[in-house]
Protein backbone atom coordinates (compact mmCIF):
# COMPACT_ATOMS: atom_id res chain seq x y z
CA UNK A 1 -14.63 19.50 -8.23
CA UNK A 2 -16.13 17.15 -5.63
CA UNK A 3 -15.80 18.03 -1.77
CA UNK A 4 -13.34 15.24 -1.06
CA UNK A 5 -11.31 13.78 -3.72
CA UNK A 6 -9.11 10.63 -3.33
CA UNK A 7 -6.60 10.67 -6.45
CA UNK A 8 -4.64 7.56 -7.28
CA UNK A 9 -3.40 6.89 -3.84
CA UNK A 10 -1.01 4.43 -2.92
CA UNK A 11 0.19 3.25 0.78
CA UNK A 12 3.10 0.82 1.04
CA UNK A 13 4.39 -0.61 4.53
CA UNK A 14 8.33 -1.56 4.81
CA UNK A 15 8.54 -4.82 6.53
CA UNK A 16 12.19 -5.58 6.45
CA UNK A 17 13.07 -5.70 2.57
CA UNK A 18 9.22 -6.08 1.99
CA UNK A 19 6.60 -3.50 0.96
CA UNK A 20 2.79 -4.17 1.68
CA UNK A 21 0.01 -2.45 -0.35
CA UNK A 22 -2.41 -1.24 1.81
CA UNK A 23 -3.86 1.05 -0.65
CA UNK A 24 -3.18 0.35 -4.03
CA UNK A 25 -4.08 3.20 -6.48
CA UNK A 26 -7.65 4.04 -5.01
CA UNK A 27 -9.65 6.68 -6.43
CA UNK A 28 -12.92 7.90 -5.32
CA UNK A 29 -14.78 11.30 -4.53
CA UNK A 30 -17.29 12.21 -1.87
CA UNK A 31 -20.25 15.33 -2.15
CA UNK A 32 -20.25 17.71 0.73
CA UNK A 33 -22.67 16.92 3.10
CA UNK A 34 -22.97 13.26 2.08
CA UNK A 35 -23.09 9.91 4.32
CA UNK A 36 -20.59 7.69 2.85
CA UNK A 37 -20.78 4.36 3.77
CA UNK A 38 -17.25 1.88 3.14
CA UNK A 39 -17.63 -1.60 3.56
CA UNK A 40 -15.29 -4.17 3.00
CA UNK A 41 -13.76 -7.27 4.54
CA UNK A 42 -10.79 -7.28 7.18
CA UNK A 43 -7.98 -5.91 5.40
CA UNK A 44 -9.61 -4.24 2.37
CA UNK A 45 -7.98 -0.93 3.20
CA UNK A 46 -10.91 0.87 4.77
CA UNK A 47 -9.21 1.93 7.71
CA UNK A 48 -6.00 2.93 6.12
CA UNK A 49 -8.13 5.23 3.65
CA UNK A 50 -10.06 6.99 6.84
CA UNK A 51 -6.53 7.61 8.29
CA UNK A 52 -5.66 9.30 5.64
CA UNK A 53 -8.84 11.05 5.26
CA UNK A 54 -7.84 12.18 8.86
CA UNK A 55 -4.78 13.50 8.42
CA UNK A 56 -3.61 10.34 10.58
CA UNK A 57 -1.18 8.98 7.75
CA UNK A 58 -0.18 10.13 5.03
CA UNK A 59 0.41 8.95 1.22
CA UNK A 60 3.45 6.93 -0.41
CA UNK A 61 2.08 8.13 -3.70
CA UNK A 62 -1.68 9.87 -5.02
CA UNK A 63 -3.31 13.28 -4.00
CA UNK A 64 -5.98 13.36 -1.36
CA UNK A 65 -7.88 17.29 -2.07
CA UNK A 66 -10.34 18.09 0.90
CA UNK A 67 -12.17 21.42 0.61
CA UNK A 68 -9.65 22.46 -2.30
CA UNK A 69 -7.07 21.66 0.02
CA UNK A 70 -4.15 19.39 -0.85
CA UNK A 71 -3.99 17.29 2.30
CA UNK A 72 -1.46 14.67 1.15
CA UNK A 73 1.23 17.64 0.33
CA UNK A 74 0.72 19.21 4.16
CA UNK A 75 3.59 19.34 6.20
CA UNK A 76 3.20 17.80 10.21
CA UNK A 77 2.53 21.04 11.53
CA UNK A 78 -0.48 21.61 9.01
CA UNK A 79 -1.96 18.25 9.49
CA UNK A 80 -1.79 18.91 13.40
CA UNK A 81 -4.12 22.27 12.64
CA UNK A 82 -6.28 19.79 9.67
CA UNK A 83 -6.78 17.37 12.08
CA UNK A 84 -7.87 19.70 15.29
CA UNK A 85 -10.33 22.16 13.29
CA UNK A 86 -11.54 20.14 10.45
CA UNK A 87 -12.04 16.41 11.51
CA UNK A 88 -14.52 14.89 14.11
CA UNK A 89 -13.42 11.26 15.15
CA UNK A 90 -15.05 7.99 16.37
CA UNK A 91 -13.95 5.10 17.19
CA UNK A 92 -15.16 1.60 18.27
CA UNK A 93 -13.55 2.20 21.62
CA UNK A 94 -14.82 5.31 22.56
CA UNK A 95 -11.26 6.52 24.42
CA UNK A 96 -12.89 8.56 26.36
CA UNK A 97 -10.71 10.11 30.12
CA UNK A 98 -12.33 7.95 32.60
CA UNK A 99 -11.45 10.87 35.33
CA UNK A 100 -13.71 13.43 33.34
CA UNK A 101 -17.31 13.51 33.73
CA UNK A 102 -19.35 12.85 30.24
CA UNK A 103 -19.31 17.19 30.05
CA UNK A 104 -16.00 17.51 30.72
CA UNK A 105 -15.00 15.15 27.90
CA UNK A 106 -17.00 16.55 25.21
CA UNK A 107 -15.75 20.14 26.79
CA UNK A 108 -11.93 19.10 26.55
CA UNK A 109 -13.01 18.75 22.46
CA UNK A 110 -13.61 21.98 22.41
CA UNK A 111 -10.93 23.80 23.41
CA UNK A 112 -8.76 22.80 21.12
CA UNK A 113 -10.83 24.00 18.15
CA UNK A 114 -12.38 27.60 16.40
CA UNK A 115 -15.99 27.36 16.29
CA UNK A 116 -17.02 24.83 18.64
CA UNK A 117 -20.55 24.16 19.18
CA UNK A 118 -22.43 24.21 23.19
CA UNK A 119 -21.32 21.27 24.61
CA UNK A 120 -24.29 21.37 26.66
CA UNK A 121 -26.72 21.93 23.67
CA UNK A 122 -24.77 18.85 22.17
CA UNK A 123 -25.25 16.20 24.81
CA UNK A 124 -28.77 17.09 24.74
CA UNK A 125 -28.95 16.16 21.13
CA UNK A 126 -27.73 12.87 21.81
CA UNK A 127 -29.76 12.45 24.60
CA UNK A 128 -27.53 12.33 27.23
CA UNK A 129 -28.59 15.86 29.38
CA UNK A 130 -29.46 13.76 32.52
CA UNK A 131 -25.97 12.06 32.15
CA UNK A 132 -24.06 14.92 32.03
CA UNK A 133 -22.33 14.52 35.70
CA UNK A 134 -21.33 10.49 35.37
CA UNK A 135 -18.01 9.72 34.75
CA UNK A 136 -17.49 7.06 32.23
CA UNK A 137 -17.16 4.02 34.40
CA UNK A 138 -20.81 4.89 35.39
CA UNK A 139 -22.36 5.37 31.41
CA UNK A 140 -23.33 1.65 29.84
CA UNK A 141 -21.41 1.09 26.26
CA UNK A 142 -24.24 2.82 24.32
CA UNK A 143 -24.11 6.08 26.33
CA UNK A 144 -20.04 6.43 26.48
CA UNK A 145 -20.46 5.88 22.27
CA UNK A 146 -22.77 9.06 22.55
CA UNK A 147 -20.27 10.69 24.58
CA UNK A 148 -18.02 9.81 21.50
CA UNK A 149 -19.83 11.27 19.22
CA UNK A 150 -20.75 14.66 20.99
CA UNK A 151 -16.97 14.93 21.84
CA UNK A 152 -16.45 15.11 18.01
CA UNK A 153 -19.63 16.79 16.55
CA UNK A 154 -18.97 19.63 19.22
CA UNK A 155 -15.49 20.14 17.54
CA UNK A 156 -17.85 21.56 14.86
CA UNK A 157 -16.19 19.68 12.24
CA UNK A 158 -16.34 19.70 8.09
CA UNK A 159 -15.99 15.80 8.28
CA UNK A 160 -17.21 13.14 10.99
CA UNK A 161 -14.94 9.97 10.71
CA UNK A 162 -16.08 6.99 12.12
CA UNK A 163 -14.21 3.98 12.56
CA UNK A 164 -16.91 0.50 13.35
CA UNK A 165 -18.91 2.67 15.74
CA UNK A 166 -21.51 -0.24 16.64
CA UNK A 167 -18.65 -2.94 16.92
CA UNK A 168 -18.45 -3.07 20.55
CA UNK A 169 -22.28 -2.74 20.94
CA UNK A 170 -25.19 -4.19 21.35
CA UNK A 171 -27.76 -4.42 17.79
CA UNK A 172 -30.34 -1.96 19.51
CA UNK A 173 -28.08 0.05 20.62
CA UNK A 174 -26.21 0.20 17.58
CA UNK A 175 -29.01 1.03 15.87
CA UNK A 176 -29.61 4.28 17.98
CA UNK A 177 -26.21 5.17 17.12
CA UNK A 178 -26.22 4.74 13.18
CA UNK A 179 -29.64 6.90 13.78
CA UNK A 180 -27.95 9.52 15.75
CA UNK A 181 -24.80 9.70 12.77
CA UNK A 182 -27.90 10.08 9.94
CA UNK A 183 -29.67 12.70 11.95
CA UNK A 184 -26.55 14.91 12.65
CA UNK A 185 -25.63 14.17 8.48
CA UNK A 186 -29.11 15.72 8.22
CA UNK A 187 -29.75 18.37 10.29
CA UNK A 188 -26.05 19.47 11.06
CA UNK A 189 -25.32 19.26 7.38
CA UNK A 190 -21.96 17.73 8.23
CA UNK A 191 -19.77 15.08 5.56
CA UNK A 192 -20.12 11.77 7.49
CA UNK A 193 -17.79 8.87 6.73
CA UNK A 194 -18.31 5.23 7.95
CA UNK A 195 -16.61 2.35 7.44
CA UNK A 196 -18.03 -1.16 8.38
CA UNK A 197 -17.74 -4.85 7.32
CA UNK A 198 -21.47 -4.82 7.63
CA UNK A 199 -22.99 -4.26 4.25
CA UNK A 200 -26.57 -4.17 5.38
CA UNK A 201 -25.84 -0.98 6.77
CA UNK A 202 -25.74 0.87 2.60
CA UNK A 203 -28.98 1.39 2.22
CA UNK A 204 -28.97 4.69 4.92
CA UNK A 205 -26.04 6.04 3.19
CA UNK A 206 -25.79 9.01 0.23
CA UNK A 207 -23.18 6.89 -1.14
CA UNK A 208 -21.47 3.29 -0.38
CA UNK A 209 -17.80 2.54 -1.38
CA UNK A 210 -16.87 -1.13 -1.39
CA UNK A 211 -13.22 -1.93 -0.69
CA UNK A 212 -11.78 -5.09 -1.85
CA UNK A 213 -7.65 -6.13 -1.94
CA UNK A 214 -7.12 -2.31 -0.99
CA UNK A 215 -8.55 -0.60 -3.55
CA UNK A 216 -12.15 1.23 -4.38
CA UNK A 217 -13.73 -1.62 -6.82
CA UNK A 218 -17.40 0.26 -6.72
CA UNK A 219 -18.94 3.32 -5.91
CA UNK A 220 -22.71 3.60 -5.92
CA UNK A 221 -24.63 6.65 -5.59
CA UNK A 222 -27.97 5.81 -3.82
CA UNK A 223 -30.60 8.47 -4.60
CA UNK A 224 -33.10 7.48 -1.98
CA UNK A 225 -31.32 6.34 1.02
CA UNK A 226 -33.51 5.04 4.08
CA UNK A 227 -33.43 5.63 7.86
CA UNK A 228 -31.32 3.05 9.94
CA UNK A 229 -35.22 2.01 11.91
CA UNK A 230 -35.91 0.69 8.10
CA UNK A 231 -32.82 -1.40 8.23
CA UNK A 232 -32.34 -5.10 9.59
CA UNK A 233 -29.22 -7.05 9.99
């Protein structure tokens, strides 16, 4: 049994007397420990599948297993506890509380969780241990994405979910970021989802899943993925 299994899933949207497919019975399956890359255009259904990998939404038909766990059957309450202890989140807006310092955000993360990790020892990681005391409104785009990210890799999560994390930045700066998501897939040996309209980004994933007309139309499994510095776009 794979680590994360997406079973015949199906999302419709009532508008009035009409439904929308936003998924329409998508299957796919992800390795623990993996960097999954999902690219797609506008539309495709990558978002709707990572809210649904995130206990954000739920199913209108299909099973979604995480960890042996049937996440589509949960009820609220369990998806509340899924979401807190077992999912890391980041967006393209990094919705971070602009009254917090950069600390004090990532340290909020953690108190809502079992084992979190130093927050500290995290902002280090991602370089930010001299930027610790700025508030938001002081921390350029690239640094508050960092901030982002420590916020939900000090959570200590099973799966990192990450919505366009370079849209709102710059391309060198984006590039540190899609570094700093391979390195913690690495060394953290965390499940790391993506999803992008970029497809020049597949070559540093484990495994790319192209979305089309909301549904998976191909999976490939890349056995020698490179590091983002080898990538151009």
């Amino acid at each position: 049994m794979a680590y994360i299994e997406f079973k015949d899933v199906i999302k419709e949207y009532k508008m009035g007397e009409v439904a929308i497919k936003a998924l329409d019975n998508t299957n796919f399956e992800v390795e623990k420990g993996e960097l999954v890359v999902i690219v797609g255009p506008s539309g495709a259904g990558k978002t709707t599948a990572l809210n649904m990998l995130g206990g954000m939404d739920t199913v209108t038909s299909g099973t979604i297993i995480i960890d042996k766990k049937d996440i589509s059957k949960m009820k609220p309450k369990e998806l509340v506890k899924y979401r807190r202890e077992d999912i890391g989140f980041v967006f393209q807006f990094y919705n971070l509380v602009q009254n917090l310092t950069a600390l004090e955000n990532v340290e909020l993360a953690t108190q809502i969780c079992k084992k979190p990790l130093n927050p500290k020892t995290i902002m280090k990681k991602v370089g930010l241990e001299d930027r610790m005391d700025n508030f938001p409104s002081q921390l350029s785009g690239g640094e508050q994405q960092r901030v982002a990210i420590a916020r939900a890799i000090a959570k200590n999560p099973k799966i990192l979910l990450c919505d366009e994390p370079t849209g709102a930045l710059d391309y060198k700066t984006g590039k540190q970021i899609l570094q700093l998501l391979q390195d913690t897939c690495r060394k953290e040996k965390m499940t790391v989802i993506i999803i992008t309209h970029n497809t020049a980004l597949t070559p540093m994933a484990d495994r790319v899943i192209h979305f089309k007309n909301g549904t998976a139309v191909d999976i490939v499994k890349n056995e020698h993925p490179v590091s983002i510095e080898q990538i151009e776009w």
